[in-house]
N, C-alpha and C. Protein backbone atom coordinates (compact mmCIF):
# COMPACT_ATOMS: atom_id res chain seq x y z
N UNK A 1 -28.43 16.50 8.75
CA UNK A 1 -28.89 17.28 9.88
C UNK A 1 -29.58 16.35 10.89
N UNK A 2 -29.13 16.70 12.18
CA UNK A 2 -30.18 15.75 13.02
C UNK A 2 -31.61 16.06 13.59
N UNK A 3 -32.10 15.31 13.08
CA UNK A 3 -33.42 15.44 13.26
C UNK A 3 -33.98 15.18 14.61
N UNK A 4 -32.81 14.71 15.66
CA UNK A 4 -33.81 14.45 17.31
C UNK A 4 -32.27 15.45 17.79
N UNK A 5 -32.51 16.98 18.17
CA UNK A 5 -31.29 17.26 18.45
C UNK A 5 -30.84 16.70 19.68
N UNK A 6 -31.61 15.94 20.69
CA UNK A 6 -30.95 14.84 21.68
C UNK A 6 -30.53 13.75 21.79
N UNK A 7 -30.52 13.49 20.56
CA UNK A 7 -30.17 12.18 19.94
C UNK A 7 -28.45 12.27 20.64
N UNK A 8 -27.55 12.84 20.12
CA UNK A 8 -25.77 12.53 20.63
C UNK A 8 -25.86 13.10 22.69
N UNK A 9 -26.37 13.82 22.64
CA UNK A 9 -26.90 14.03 23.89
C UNK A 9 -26.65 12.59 25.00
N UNK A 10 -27.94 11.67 24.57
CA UNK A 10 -28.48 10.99 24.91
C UNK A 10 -27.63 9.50 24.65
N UNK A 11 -26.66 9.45 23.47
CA UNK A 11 -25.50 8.26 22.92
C UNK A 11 -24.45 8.92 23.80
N UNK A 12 -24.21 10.21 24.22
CA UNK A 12 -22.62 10.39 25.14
C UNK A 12 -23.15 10.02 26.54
N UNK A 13 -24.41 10.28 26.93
CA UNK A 13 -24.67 9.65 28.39
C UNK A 13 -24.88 8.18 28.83
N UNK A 14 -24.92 7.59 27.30
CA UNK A 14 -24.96 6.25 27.39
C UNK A 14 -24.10 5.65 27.78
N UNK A 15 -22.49 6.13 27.27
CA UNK A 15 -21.08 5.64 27.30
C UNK A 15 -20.63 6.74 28.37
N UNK A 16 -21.13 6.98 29.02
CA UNK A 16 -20.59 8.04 30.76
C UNK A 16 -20.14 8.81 29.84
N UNK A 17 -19.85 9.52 28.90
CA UNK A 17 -18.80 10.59 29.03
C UNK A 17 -17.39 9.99 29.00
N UNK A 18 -17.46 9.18 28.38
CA UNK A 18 -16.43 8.07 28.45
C UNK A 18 -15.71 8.42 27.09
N UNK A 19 -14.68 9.90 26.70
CA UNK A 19 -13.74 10.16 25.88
C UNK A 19 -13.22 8.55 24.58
N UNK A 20 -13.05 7.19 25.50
CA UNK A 20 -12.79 6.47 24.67
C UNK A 20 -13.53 5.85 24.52
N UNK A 21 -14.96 6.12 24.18
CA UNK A 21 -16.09 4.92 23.43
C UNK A 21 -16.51 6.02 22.27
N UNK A 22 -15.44 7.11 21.88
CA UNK A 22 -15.55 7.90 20.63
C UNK A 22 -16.18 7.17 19.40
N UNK A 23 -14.91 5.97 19.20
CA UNK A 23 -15.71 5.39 17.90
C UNK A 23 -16.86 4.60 18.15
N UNK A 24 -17.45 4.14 19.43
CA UNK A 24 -18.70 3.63 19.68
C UNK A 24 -19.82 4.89 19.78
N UNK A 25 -19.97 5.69 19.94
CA UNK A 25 -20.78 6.65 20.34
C UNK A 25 -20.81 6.99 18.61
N UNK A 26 -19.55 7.48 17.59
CA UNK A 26 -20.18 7.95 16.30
C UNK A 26 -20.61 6.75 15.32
N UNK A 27 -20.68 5.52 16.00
CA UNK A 27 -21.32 4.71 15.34
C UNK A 27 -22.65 4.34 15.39
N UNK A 28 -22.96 4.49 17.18
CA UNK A 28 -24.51 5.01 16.95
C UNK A 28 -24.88 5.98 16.64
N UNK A 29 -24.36 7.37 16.18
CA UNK A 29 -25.08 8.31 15.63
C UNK A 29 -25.08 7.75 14.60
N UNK A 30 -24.08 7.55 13.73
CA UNK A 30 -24.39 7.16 12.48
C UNK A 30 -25.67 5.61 11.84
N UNK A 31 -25.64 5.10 12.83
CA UNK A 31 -26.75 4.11 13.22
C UNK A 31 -28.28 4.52 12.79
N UNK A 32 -28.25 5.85 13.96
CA UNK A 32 -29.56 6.80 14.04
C UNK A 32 -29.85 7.28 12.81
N UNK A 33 -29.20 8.08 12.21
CA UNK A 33 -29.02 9.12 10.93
C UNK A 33 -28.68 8.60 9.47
N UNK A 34 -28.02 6.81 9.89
CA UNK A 34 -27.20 6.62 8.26
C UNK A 34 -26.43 7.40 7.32
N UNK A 35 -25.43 8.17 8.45
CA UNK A 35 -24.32 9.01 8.05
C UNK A 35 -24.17 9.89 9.72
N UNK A 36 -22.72 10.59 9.64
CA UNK A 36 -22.45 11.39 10.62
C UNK A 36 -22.59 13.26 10.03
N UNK A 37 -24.03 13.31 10.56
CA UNK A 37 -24.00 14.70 10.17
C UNK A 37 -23.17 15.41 11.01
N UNK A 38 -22.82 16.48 9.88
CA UNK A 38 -21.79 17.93 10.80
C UNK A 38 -22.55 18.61 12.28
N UNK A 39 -23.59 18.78 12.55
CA UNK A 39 -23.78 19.32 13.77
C UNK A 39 -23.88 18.10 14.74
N UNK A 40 -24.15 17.06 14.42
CA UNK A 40 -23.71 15.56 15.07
C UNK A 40 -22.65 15.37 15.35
N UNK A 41 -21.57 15.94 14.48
CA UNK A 41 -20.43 15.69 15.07
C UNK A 41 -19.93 16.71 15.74
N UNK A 42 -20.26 18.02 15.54
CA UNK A 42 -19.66 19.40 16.74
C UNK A 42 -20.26 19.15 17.68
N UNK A 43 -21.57 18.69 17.74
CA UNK A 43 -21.95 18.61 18.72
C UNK A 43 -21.41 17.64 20.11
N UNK A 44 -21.15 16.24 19.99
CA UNK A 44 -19.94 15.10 19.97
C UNK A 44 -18.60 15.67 20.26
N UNK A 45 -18.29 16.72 19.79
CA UNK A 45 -16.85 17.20 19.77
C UNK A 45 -16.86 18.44 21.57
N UNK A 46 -17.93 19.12 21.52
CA UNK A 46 -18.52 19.91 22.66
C UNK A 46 -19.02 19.11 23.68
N UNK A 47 -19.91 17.71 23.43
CA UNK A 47 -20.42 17.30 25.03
C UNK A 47 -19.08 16.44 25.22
N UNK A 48 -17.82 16.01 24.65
CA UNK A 48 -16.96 15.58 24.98
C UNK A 48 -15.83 16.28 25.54
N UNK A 49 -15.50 17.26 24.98
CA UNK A 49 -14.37 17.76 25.16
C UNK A 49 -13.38 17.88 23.89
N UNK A 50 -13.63 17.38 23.13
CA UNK A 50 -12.65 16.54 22.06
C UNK A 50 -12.64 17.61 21.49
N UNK A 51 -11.51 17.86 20.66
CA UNK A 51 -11.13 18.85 19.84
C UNK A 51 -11.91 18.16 18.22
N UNK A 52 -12.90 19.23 17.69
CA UNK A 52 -13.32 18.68 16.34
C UNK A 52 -12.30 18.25 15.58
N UNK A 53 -11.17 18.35 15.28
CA UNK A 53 -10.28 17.93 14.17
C UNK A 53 -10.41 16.41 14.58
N UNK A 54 -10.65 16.43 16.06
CA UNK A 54 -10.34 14.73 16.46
C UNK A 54 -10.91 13.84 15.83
N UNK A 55 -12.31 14.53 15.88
CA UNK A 55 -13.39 13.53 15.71
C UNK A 55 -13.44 13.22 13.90
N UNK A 56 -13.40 14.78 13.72
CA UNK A 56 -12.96 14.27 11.80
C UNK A 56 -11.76 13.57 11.12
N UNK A 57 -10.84 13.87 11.83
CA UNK A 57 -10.00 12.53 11.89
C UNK A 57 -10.12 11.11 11.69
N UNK A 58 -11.15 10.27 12.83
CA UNK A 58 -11.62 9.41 13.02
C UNK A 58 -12.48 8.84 12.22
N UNK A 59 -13.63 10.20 11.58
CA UNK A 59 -14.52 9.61 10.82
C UNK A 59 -14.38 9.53 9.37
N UNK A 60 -13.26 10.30 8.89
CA UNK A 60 -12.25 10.09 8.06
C UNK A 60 -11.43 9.40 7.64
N UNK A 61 -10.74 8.77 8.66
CA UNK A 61 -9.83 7.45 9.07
C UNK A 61 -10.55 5.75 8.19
N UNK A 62 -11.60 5.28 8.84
CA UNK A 62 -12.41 4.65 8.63
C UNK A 62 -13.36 4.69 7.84
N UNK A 63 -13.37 3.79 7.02
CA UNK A 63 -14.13 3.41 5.96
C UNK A 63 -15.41 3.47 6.03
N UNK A 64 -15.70 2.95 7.14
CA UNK A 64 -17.04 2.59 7.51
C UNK A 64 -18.14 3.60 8.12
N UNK A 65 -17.92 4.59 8.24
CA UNK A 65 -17.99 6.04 8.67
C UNK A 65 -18.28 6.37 7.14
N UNK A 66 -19.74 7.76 7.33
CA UNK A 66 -20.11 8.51 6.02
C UNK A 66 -19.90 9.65 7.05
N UNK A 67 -20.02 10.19 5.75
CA UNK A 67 -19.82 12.42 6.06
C UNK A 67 -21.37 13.13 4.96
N UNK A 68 -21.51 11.69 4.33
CA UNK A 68 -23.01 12.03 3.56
C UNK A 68 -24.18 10.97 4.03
N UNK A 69 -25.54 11.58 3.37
CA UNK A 69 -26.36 10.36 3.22
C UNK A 69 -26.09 9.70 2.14
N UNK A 70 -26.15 8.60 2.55
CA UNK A 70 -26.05 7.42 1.39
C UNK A 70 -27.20 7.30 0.12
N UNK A 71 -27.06 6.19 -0.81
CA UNK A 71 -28.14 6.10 -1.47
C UNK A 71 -28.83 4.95 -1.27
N UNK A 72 -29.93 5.29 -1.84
CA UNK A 72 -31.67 4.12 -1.41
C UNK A 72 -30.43 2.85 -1.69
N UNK A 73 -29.40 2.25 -2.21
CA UNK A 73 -28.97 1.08 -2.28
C UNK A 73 -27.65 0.96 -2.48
N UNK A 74 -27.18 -0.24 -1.86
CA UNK A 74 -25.56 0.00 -1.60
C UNK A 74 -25.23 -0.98 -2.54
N UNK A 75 -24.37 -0.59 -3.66
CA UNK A 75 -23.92 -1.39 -4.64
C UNK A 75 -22.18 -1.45 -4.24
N UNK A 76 -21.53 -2.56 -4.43
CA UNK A 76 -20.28 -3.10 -4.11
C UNK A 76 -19.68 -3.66 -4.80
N UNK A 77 -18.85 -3.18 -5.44
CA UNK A 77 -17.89 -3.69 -6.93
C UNK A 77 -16.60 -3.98 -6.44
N UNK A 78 -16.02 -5.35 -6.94
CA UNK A 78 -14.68 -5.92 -6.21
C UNK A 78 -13.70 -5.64 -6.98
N UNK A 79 -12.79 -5.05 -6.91
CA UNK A 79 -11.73 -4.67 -7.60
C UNK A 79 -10.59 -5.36 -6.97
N UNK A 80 -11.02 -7.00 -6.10
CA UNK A 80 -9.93 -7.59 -6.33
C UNK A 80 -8.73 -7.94 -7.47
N UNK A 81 -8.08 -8.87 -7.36
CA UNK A 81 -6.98 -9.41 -7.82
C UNK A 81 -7.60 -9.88 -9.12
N UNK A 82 -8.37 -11.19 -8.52
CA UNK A 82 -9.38 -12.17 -9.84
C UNK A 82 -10.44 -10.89 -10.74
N UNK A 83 -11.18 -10.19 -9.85
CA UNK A 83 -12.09 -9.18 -10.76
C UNK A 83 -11.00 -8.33 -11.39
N UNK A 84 -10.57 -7.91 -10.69
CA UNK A 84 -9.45 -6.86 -11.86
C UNK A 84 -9.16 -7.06 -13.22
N UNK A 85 -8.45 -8.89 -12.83
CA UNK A 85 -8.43 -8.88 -14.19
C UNK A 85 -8.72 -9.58 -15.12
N UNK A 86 -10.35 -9.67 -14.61
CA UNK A 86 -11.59 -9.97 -15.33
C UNK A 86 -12.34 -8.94 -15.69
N UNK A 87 -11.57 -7.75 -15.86
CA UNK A 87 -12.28 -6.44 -16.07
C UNK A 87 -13.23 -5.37 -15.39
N UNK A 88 -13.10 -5.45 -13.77
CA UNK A 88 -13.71 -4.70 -12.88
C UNK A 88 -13.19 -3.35 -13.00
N UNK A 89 -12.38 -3.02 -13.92
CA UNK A 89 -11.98 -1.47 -13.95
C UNK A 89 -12.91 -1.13 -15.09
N UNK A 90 -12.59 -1.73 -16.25
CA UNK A 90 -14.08 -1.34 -16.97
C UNK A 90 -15.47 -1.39 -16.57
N UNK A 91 -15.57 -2.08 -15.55
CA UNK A 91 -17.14 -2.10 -14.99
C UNK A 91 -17.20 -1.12 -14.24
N UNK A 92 -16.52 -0.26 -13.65
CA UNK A 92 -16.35 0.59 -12.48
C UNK A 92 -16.43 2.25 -13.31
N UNK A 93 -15.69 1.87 -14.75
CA UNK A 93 -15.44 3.08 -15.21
C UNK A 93 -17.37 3.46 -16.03
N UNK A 94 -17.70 2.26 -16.72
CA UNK A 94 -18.68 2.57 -17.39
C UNK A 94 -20.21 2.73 -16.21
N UNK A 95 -19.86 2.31 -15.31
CA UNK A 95 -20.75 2.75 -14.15
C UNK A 95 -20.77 4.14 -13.57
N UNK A 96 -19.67 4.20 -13.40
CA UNK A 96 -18.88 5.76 -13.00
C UNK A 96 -19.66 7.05 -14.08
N UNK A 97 -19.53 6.36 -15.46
CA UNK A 97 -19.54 7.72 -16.55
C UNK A 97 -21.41 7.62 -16.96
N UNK A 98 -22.01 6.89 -16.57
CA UNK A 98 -23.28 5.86 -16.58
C UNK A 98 -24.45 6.77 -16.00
N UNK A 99 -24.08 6.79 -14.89
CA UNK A 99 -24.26 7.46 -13.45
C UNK A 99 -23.89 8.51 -13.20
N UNK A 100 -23.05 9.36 -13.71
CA UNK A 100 -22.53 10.28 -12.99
C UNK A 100 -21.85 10.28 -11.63
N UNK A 101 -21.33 9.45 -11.10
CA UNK A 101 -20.91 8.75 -9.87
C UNK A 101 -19.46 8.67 -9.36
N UNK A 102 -19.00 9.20 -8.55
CA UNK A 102 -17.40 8.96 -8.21
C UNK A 102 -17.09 7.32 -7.25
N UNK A 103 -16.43 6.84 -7.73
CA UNK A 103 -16.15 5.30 -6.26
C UNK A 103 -16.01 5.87 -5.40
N UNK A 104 -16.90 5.25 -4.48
CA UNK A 104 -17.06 5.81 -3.40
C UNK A 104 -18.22 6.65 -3.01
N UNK A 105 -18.77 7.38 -3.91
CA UNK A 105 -19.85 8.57 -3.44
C UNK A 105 -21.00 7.90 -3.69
N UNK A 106 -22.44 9.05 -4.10
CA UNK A 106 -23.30 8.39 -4.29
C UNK A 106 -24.20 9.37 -5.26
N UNK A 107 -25.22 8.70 -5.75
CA UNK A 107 -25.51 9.35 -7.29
C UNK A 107 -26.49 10.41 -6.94
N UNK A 108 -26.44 11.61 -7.67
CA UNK A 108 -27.09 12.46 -7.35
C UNK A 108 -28.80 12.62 -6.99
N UNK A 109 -29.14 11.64 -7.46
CA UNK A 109 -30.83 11.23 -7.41
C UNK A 109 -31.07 10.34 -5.93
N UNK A 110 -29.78 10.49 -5.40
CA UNK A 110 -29.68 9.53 -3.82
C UNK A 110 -30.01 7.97 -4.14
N UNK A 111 -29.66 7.71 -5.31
CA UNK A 111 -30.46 6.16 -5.87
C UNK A 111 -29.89 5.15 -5.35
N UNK A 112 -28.02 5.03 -5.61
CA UNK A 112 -26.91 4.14 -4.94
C UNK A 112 -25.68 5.01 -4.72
N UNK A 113 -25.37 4.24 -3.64
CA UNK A 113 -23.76 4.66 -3.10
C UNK A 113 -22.91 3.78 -3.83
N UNK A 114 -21.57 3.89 -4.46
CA UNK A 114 -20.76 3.10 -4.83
C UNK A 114 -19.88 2.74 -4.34
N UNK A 115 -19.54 1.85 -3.73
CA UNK A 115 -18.43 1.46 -3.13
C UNK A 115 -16.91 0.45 -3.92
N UNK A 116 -15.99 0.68 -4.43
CA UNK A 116 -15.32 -0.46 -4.51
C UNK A 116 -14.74 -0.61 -3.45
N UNK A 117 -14.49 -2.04 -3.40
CA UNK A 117 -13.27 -2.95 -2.44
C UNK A 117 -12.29 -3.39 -3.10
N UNK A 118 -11.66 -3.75 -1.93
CA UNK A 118 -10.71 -4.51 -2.37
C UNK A 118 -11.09 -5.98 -2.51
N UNK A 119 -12.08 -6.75 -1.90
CA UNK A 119 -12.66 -8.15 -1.98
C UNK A 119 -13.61 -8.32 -1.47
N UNK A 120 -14.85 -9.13 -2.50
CA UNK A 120 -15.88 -9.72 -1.76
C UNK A 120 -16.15 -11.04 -1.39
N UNK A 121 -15.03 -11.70 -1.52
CA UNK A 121 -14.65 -13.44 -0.92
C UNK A 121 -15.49 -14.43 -1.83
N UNK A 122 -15.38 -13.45 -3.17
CA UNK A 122 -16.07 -14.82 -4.31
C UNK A 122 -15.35 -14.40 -5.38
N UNK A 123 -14.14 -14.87 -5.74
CA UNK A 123 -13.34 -14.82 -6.75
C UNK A 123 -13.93 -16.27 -7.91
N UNK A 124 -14.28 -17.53 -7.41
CA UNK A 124 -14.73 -17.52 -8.69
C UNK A 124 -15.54 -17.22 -9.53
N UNK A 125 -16.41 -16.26 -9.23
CA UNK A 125 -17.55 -15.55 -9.61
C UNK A 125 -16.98 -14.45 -10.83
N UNK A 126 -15.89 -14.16 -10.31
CA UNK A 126 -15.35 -13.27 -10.81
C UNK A 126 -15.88 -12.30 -12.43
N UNK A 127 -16.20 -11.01 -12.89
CA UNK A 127 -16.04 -10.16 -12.21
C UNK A 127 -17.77 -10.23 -11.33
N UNK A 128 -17.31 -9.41 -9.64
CA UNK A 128 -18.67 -9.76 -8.76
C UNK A 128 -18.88 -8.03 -8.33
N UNK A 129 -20.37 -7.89 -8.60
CA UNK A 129 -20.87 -7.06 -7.89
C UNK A 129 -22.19 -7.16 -7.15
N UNK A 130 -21.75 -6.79 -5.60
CA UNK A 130 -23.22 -6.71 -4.62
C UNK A 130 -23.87 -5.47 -4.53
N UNK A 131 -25.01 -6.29 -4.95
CA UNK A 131 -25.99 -4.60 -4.93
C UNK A 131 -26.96 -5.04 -3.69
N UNK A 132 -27.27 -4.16 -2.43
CA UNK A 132 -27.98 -4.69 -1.14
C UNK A 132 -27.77 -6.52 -0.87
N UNK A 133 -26.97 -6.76 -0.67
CA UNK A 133 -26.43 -7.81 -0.38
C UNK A 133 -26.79 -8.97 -1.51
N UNK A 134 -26.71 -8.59 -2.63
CA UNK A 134 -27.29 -9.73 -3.54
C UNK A 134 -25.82 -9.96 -4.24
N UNK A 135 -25.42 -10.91 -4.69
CA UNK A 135 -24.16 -11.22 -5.34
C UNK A 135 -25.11 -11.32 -6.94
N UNK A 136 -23.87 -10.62 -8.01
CA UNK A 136 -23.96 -10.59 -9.67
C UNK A 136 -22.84 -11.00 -10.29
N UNK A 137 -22.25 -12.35 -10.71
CA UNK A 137 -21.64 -12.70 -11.05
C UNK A 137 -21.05 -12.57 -12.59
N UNK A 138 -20.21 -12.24 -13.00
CA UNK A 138 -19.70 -12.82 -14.17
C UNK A 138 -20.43 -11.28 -14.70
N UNK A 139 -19.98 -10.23 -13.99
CA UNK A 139 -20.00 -8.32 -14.95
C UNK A 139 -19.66 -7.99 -15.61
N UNK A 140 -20.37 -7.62 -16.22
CA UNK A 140 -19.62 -7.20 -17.99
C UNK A 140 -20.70 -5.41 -17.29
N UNK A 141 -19.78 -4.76 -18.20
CA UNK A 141 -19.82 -3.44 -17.69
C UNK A 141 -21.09 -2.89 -18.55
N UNK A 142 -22.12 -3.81 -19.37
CA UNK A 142 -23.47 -3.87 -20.24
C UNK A 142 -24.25 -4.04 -19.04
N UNK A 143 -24.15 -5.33 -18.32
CA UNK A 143 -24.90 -5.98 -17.13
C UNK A 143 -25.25 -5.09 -16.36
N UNK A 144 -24.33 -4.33 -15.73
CA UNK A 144 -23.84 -3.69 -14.49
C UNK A 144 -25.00 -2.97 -14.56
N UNK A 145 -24.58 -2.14 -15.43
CA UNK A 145 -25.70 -0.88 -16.24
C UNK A 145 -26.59 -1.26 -16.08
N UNK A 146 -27.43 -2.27 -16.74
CA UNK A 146 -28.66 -2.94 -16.83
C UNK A 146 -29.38 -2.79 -15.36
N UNK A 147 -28.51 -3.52 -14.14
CA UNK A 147 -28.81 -4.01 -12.95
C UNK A 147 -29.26 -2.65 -12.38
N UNK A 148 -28.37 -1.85 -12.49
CA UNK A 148 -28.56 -0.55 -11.72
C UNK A 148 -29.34 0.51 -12.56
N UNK A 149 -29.60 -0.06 -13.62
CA UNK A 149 -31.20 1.05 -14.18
C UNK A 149 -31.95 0.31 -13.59
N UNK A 150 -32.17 -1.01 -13.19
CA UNK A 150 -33.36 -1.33 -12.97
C UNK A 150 -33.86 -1.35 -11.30
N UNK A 151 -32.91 -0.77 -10.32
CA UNK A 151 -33.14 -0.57 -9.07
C UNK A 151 -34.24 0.16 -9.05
N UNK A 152 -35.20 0.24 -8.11
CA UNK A 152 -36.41 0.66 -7.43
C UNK A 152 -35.98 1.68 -7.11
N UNK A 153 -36.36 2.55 -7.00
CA UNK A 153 -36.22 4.55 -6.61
C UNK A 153 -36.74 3.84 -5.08
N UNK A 154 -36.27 4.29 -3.45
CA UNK A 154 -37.00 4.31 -2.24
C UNK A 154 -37.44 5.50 -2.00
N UNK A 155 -38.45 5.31 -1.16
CA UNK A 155 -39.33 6.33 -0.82
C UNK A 155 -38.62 7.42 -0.04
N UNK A 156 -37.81 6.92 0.85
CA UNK A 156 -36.74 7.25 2.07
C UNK A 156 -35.96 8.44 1.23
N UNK A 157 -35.25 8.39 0.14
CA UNK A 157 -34.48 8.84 -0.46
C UNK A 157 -35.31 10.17 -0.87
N UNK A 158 -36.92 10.09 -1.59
CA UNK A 158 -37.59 11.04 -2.23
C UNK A 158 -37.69 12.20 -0.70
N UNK A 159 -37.77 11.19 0.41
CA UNK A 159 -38.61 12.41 1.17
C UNK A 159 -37.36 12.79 2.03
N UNK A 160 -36.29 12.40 2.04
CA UNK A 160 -34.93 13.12 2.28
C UNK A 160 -34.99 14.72 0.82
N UNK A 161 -34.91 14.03 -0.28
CA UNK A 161 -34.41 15.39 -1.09
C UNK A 161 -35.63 16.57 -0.22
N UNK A 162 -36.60 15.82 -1.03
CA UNK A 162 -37.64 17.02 -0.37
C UNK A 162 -37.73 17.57 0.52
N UNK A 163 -37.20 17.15 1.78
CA UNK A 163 -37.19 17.95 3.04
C UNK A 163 -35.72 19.12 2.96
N UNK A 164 -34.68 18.58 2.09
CA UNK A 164 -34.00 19.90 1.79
C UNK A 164 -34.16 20.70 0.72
N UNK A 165 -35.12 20.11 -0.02
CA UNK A 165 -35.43 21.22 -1.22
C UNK A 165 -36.48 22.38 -0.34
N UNK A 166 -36.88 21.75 0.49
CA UNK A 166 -38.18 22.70 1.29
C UNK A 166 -36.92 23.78 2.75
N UNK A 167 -35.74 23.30 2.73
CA UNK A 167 -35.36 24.02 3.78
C UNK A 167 -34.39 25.54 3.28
């Protein structure tokens, strides 16, 4: 939900009203918010003109684009070529069942988002996972676990739930 409702307001007058700085304009919302909330984006879809399917399209399209809030920490598991088959599917699966976690989503306590790739440009590391930009080399799907019980709960995350447990 957006919390400054002039916030897209104020990102479409930045770019004139300018229909093609679409994917620049939902990248600073998502900037603002750390995800593209739904009335962020009807809203976006109305001071533009744009037909909403457009815009979900787009933010759909791209990877790099959320439709949720993320979690307090972005963990990144390579399911390249070299990790693959160094066992990044078992690290992915016992994280997955660990967590409660789908690739890709993020854990219900808002703790981490999971992301696999396709590469994190350190194959001899192989298997590699980045958790907030830290490289973990050489994953065994014991480690993984380990690493990600021992993440810090953020504060950010507690007073997100709470403000929708209170709405």
């Amino acid at each position: 939900m957006l919390e400054n409702p002039k916030l897209v307001e104020q990102i479409v007058d930045r770019y004139s009203r300018d229909e093609g700085m679409l994917i620049s304009m939902m990248q600073d919302i998502q900037a603002e918010c750390g995800y593209l909330p739904a009335d962020g984006l009807r809203c976006l879809s109305k001071r533009l003109q744009v037909p909403l399917s457009r815009v979900y399209a787009i933010a759909t399209f791209y990877s790099s684009f959320r439709l949720a809030p993320g979690g307090a920490h972005e963990v990144t598991l390579c399911m390249g070529t070299v990790c693959y088959l160094k066992g990044a599917p078992d690290i992915l699966e016992a994280v997955c069942k660990e967590f409660r976690v789908e690739p890709g989503g993020t854990t219900s306590d808002r703790l981490f988002s999971l992301q696999p790739v396709n590469c994190v440009g350190a194959c001899a590391l192989a298997p590699v996972m980045v958790v907030d930009g830290k490289y973990y080399d050489g994953v065994t799907p014991a480690s993984a676990i380990e690493v990600l019980s021992d993440l810090p709960p953020a504060e950010e995350s507690t007073e997100v739930i709470a403000k929708e447990d209170v709405a």
